[in-house]
PDB file of N, CA and C in Angstrom:
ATOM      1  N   UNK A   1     104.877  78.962  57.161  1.00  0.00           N
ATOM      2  CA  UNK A   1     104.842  79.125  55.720  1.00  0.00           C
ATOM      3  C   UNK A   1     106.277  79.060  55.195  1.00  0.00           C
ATOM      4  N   UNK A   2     106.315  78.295  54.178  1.00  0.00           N
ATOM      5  CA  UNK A   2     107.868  78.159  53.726  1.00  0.00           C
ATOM      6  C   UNK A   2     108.073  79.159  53.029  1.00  0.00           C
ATOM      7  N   UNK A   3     109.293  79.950  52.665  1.00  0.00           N
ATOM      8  CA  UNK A   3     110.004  80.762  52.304  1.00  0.00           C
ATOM      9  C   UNK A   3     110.399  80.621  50.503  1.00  0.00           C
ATOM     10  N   UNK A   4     109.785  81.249  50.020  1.00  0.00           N
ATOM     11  CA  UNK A   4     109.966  80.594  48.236  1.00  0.00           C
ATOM     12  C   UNK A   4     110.377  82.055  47.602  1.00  0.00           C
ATOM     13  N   UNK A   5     110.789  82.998  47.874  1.00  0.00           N
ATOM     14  CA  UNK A   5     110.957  84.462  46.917  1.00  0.00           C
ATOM     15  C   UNK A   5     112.139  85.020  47.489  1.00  0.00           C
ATOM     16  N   UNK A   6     113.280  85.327  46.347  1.00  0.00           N
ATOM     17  CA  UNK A   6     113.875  85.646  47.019  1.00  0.00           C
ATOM     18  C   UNK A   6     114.341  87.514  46.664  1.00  0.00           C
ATOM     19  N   UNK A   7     114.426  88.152  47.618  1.00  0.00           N
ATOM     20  CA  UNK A   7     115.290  89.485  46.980  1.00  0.00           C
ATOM     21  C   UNK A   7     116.009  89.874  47.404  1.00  0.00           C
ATOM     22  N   UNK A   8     116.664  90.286  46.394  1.00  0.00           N
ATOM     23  CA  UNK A   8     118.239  91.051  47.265  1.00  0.00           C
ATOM     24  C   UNK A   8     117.920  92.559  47.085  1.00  0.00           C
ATOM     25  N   UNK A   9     119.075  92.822  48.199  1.00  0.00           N
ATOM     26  CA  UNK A   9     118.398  94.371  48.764  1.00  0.00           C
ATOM     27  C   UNK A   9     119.924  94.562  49.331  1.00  0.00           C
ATOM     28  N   UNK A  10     120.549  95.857  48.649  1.00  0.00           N
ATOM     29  CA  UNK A  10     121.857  96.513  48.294  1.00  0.00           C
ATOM     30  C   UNK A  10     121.968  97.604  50.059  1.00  0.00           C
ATOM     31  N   UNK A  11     122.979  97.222  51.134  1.00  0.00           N
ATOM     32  CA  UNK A  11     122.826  98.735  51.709  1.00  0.00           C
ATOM     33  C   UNK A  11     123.945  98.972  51.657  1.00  0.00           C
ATOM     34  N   UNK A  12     124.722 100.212  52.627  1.00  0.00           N
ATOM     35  CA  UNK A  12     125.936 100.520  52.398  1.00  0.00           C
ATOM     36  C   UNK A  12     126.709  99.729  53.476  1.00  0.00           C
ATOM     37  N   UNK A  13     128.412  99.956  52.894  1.00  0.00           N
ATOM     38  CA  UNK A  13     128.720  98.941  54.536  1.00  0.00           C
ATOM     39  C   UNK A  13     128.235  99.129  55.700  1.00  0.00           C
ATOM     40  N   UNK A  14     128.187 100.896  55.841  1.00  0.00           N
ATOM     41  CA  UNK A  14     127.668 101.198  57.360  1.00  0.00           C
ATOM     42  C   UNK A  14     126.430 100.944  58.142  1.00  0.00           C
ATOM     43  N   UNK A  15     125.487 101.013  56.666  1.00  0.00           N
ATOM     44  CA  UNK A  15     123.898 100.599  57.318  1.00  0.00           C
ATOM     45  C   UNK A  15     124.103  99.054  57.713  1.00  0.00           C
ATOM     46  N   UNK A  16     124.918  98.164  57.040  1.00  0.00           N
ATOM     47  CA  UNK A  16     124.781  96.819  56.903  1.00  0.00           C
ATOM     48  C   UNK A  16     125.763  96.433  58.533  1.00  0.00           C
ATOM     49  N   UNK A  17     126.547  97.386  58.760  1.00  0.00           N
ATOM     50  CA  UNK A  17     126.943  96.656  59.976  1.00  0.00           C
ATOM     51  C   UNK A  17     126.050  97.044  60.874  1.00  0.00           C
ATOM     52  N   UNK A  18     125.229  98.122  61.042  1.00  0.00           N
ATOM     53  CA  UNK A  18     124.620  98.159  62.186  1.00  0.00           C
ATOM     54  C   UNK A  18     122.945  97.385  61.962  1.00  0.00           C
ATOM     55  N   UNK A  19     122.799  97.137  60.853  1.00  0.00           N
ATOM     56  CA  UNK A  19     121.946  96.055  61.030  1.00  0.00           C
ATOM     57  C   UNK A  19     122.337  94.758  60.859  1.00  0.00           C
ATOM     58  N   UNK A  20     123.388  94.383  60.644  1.00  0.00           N
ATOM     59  CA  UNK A  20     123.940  92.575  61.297  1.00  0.00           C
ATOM     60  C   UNK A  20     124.424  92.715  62.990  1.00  0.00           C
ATOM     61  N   UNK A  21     124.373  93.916  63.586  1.00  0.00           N
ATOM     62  CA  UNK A  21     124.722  94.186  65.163  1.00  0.00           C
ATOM     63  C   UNK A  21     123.073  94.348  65.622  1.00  0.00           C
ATOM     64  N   UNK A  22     122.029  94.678  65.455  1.00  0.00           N
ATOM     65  CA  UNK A  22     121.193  94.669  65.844  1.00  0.00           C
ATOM     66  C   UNK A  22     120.315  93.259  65.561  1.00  0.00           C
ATOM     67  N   UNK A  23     120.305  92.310  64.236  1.00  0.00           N
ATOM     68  CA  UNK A  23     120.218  91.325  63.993  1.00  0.00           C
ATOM     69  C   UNK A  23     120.980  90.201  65.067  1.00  0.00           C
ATOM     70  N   UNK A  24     122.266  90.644  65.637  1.00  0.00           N
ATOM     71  CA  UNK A  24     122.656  89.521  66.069  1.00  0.00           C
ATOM     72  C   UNK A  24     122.481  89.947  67.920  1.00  0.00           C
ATOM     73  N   UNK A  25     122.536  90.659  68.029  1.00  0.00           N
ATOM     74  CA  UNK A  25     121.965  91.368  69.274  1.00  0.00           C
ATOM     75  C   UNK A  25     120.747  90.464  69.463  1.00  0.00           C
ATOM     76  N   UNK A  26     119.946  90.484  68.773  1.00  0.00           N
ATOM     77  CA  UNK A  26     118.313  89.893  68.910  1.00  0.00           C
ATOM     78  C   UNK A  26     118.706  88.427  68.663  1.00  0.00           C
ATOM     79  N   UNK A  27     119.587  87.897  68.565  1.00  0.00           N
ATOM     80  CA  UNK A  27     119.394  86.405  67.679  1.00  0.00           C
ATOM     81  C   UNK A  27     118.791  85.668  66.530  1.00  0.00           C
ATOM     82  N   UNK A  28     119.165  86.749  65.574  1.00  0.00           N
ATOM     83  CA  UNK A  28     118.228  86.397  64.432  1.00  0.00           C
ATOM     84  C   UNK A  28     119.076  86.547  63.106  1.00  0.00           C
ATOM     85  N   UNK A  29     118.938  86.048  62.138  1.00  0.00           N
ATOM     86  CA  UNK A  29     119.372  86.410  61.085  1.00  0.00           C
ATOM     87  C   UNK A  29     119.141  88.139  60.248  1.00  0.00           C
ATOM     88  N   UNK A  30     120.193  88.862  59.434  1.00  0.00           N
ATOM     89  CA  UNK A  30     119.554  89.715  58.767  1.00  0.00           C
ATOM     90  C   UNK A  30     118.227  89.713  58.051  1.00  0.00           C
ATOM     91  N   UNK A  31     118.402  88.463  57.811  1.00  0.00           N
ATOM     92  CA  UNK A  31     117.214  88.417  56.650  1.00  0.00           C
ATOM     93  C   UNK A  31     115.594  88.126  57.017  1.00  0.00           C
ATOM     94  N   UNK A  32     115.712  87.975  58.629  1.00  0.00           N
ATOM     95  CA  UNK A  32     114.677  87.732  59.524  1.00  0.00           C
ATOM     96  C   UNK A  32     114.807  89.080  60.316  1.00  0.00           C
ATOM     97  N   UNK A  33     115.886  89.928  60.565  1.00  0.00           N
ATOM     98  CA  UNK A  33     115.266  90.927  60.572  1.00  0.00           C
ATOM     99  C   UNK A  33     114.708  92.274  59.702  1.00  0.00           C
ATOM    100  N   UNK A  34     115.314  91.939  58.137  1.00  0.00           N
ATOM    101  CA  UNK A  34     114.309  92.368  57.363  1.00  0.00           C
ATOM    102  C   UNK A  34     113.218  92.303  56.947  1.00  0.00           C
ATOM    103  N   UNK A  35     112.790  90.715  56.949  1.00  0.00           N
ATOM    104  CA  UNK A  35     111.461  90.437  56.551  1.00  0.00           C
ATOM    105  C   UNK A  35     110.300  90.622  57.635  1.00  0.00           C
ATOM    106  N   UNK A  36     110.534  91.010  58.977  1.00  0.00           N
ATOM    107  CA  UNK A  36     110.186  91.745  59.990  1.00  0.00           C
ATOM    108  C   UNK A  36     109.785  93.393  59.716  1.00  0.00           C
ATOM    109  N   UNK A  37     110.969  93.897  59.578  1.00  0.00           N
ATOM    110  CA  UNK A  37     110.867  95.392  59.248  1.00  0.00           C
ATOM    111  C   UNK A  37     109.437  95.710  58.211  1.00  0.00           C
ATOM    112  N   UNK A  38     109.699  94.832  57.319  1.00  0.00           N
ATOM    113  CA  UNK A  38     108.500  95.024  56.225  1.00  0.00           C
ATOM    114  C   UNK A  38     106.997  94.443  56.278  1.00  0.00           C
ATOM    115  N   UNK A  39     107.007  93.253  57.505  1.00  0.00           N
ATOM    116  CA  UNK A  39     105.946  93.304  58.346  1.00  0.00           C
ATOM    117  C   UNK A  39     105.291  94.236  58.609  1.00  0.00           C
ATOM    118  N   UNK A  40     106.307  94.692  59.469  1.00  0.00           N
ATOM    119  CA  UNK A  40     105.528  95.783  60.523  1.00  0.00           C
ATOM    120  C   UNK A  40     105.377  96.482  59.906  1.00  0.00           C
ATOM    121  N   UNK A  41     106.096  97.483  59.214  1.00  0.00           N
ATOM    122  CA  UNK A  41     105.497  98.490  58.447  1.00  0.00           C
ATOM    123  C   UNK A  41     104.753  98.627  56.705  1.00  0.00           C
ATOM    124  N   UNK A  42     104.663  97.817  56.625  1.00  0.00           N
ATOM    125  CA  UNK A  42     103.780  97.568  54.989  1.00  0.00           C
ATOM    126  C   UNK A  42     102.882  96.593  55.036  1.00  0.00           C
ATOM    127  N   UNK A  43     102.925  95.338  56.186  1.00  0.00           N
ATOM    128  CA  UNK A  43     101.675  94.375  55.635  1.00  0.00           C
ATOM    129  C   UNK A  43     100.932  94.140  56.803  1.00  0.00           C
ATOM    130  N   UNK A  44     101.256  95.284  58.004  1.00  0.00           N
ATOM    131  CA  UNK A  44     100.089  95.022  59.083  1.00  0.00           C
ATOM    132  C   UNK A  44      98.827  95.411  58.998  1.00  0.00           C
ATOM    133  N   UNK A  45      98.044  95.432  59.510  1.00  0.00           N
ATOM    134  CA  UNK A  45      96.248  96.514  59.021  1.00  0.00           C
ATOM    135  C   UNK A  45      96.922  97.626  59.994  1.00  0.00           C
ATOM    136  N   UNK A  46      96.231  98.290  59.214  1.00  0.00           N
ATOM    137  CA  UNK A  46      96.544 100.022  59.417  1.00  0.00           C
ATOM    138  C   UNK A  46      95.473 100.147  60.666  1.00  0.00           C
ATOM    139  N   UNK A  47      95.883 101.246  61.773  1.00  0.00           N
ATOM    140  CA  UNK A  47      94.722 101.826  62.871  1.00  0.00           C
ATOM    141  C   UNK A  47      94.041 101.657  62.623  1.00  0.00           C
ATOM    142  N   UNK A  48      93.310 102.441  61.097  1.00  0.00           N
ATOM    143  CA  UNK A  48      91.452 102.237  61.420  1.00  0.00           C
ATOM    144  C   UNK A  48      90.895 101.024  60.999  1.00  0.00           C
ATOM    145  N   UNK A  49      92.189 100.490  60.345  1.00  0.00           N
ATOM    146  CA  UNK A  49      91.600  98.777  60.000  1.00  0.00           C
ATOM    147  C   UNK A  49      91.251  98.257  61.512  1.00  0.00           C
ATOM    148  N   UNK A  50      92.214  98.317  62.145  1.00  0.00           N
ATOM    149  CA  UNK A  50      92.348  97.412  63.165  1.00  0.00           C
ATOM    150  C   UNK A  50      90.842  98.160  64.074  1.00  0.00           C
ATOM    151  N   UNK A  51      90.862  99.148  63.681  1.00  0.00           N
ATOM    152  CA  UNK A  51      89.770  99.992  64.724  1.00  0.00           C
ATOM    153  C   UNK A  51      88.398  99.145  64.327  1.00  0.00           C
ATOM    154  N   UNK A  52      88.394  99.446  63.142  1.00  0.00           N
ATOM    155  CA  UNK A  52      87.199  98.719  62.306  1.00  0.00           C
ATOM    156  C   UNK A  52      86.830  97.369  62.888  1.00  0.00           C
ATOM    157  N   UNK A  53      87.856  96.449  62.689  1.00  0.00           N
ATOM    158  CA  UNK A  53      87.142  95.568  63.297  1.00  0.00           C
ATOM    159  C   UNK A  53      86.762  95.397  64.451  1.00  0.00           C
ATOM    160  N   UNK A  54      87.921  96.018  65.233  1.00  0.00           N
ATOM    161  CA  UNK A  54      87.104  96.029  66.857  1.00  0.00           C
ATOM    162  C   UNK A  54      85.800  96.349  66.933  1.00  0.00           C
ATOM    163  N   UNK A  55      85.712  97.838  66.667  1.00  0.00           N
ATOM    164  CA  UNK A  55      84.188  98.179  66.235  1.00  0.00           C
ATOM    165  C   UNK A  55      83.097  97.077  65.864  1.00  0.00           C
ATOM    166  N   UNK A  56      83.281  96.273  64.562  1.00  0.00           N
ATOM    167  CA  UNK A  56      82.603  95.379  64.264  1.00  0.00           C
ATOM    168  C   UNK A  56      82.392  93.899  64.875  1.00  0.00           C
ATOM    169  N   UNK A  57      83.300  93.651  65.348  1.00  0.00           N
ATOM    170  CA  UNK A  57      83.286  92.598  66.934  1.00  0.00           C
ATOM    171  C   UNK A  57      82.665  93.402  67.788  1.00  0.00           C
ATOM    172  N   UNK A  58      82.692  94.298  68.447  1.00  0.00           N
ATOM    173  CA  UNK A  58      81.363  94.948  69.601  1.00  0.00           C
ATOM    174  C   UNK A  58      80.422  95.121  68.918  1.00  0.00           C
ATOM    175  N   UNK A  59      79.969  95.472  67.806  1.00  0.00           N
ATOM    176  CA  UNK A  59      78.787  95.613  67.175  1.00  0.00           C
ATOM    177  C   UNK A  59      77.911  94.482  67.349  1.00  0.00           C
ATOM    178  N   UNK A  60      78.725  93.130  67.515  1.00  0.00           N
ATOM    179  CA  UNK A  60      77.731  91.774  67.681  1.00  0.00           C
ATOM    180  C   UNK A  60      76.602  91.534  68.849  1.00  0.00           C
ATOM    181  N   UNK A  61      75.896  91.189  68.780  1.00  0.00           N
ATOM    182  CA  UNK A  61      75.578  91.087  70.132  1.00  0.00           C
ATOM    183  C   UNK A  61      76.673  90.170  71.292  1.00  0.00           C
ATOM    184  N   UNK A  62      76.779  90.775  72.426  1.00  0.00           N
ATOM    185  CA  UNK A  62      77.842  90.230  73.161  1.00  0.00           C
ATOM    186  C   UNK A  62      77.539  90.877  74.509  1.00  0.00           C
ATOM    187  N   UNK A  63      78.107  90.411  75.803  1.00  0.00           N
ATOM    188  CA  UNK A  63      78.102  90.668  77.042  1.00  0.00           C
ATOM    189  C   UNK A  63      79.232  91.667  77.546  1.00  0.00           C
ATOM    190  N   UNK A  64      80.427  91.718  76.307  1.00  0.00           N
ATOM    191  CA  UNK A  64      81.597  92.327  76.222  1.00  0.00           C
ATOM    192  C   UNK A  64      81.454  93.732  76.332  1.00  0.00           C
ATOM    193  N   UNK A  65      81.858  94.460  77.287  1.00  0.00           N
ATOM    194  CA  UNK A  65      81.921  96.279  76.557  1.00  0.00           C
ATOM    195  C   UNK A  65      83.453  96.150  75.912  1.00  0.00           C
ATOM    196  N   UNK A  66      83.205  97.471  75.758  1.00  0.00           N
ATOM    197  CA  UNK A  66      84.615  98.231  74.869  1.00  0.00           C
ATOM    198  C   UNK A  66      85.362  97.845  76.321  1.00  0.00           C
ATOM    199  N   UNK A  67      85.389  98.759  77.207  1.00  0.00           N
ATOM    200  CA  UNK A  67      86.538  98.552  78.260  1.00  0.00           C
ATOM    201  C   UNK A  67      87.237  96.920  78.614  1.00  0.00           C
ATOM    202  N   UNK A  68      86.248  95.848  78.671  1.00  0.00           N
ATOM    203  CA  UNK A  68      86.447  94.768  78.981  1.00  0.00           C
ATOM    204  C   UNK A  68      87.704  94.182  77.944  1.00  0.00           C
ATOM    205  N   UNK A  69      86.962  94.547  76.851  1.00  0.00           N
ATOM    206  CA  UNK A  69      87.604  94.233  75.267  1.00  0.00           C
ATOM    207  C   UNK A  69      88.991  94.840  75.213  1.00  0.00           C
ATOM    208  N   UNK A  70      89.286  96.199  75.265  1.00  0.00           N
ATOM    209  CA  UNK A  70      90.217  96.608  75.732  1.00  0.00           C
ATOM    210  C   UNK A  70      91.323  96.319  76.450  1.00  0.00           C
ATOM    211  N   UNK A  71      91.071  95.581  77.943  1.00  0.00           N
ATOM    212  CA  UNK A  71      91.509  95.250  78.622  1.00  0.00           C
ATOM    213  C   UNK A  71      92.066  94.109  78.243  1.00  0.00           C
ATOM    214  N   UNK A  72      91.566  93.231  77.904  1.00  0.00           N
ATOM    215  CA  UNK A  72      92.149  91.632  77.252  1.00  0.00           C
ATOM    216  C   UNK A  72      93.217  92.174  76.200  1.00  0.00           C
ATOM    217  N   UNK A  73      92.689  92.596  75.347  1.00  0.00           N
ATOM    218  CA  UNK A  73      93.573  93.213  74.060  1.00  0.00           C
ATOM    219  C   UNK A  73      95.251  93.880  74.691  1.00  0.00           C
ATOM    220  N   UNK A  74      95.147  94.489  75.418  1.00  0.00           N
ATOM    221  CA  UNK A  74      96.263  95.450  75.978  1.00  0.00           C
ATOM    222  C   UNK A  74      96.791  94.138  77.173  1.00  0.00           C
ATOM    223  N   UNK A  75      96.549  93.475  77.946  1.00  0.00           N
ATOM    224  CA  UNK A  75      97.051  92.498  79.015  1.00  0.00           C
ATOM    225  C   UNK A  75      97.170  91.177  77.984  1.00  0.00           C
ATOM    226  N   UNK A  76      96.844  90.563  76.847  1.00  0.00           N
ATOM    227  CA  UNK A  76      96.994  89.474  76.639  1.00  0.00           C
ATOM    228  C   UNK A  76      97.655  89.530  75.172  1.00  0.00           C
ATOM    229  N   UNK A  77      97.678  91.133  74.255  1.00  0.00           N
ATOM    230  CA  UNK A  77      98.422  91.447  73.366  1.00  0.00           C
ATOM    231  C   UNK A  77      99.166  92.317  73.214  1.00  0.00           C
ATOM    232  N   UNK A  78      99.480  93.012  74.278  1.00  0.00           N
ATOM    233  CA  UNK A  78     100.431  93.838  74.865  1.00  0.00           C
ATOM    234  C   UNK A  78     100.607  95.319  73.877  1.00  0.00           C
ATOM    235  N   UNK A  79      99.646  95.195  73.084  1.00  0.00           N
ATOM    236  CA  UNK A  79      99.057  96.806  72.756  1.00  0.00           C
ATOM    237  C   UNK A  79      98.761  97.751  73.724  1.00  0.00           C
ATOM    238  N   UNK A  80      98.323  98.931  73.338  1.00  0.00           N
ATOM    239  CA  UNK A  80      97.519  99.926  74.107  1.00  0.00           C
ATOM    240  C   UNK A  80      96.684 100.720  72.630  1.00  0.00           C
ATOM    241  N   UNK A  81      95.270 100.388  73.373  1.00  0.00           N
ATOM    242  CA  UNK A  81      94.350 101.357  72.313  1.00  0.00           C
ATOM    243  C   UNK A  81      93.493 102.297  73.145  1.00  0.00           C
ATOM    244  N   UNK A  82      93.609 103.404  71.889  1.00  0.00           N
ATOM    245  CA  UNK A  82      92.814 104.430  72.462  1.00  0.00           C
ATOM    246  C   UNK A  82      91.020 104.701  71.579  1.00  0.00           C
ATOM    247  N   UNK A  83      90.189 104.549  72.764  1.00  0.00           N
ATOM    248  CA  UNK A  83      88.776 105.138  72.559  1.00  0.00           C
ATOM    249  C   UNK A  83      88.794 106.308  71.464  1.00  0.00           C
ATOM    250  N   UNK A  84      88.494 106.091  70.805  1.00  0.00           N
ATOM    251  CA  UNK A  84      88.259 107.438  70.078  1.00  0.00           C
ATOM    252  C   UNK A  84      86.776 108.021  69.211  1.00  0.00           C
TER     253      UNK A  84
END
């Protein structure tokens, strides 16, 4: 997706050097590791979202249990979920 909005976002020198040292540590731009930061924490689905649908994918008929499901999820997306 191309990149069309732009905002600027004020920190102090000190926050700003240790996030252009952790930015360049990783190989990435600041601005790729901000638009990251706000990923992860504001536009991912929340636990019980994510719970929800699991839930509603086993709800289908399927050959799958929870554990199986689980297992793929955690070895092929490198999560860990808990039964609850």
């Amino acid at each position: 997706m191309a990149l069309t909005k732009r905002v600027e976002v004020l920190f102090d020198p000190r926050e700003y050097r240790l996030i252009a040292a952790i930015a360049q540590a990783r190989g990435e731009t600041v601005g790729a590791l901000v638009r990251k930061a706000v990923e992860l924490l504001y536009l991912k689905p929340t636990r019980e979202e994510r719970k929800a649908a699991v839930e509603a994918l086993l709800s289908e008929q399927s050959d799958v249990t929870w554990e199986e499901a689980k297992h793929v999820l955690e070895t092929q997306v490198g999560r860990r979920f808990e039964a609850s």
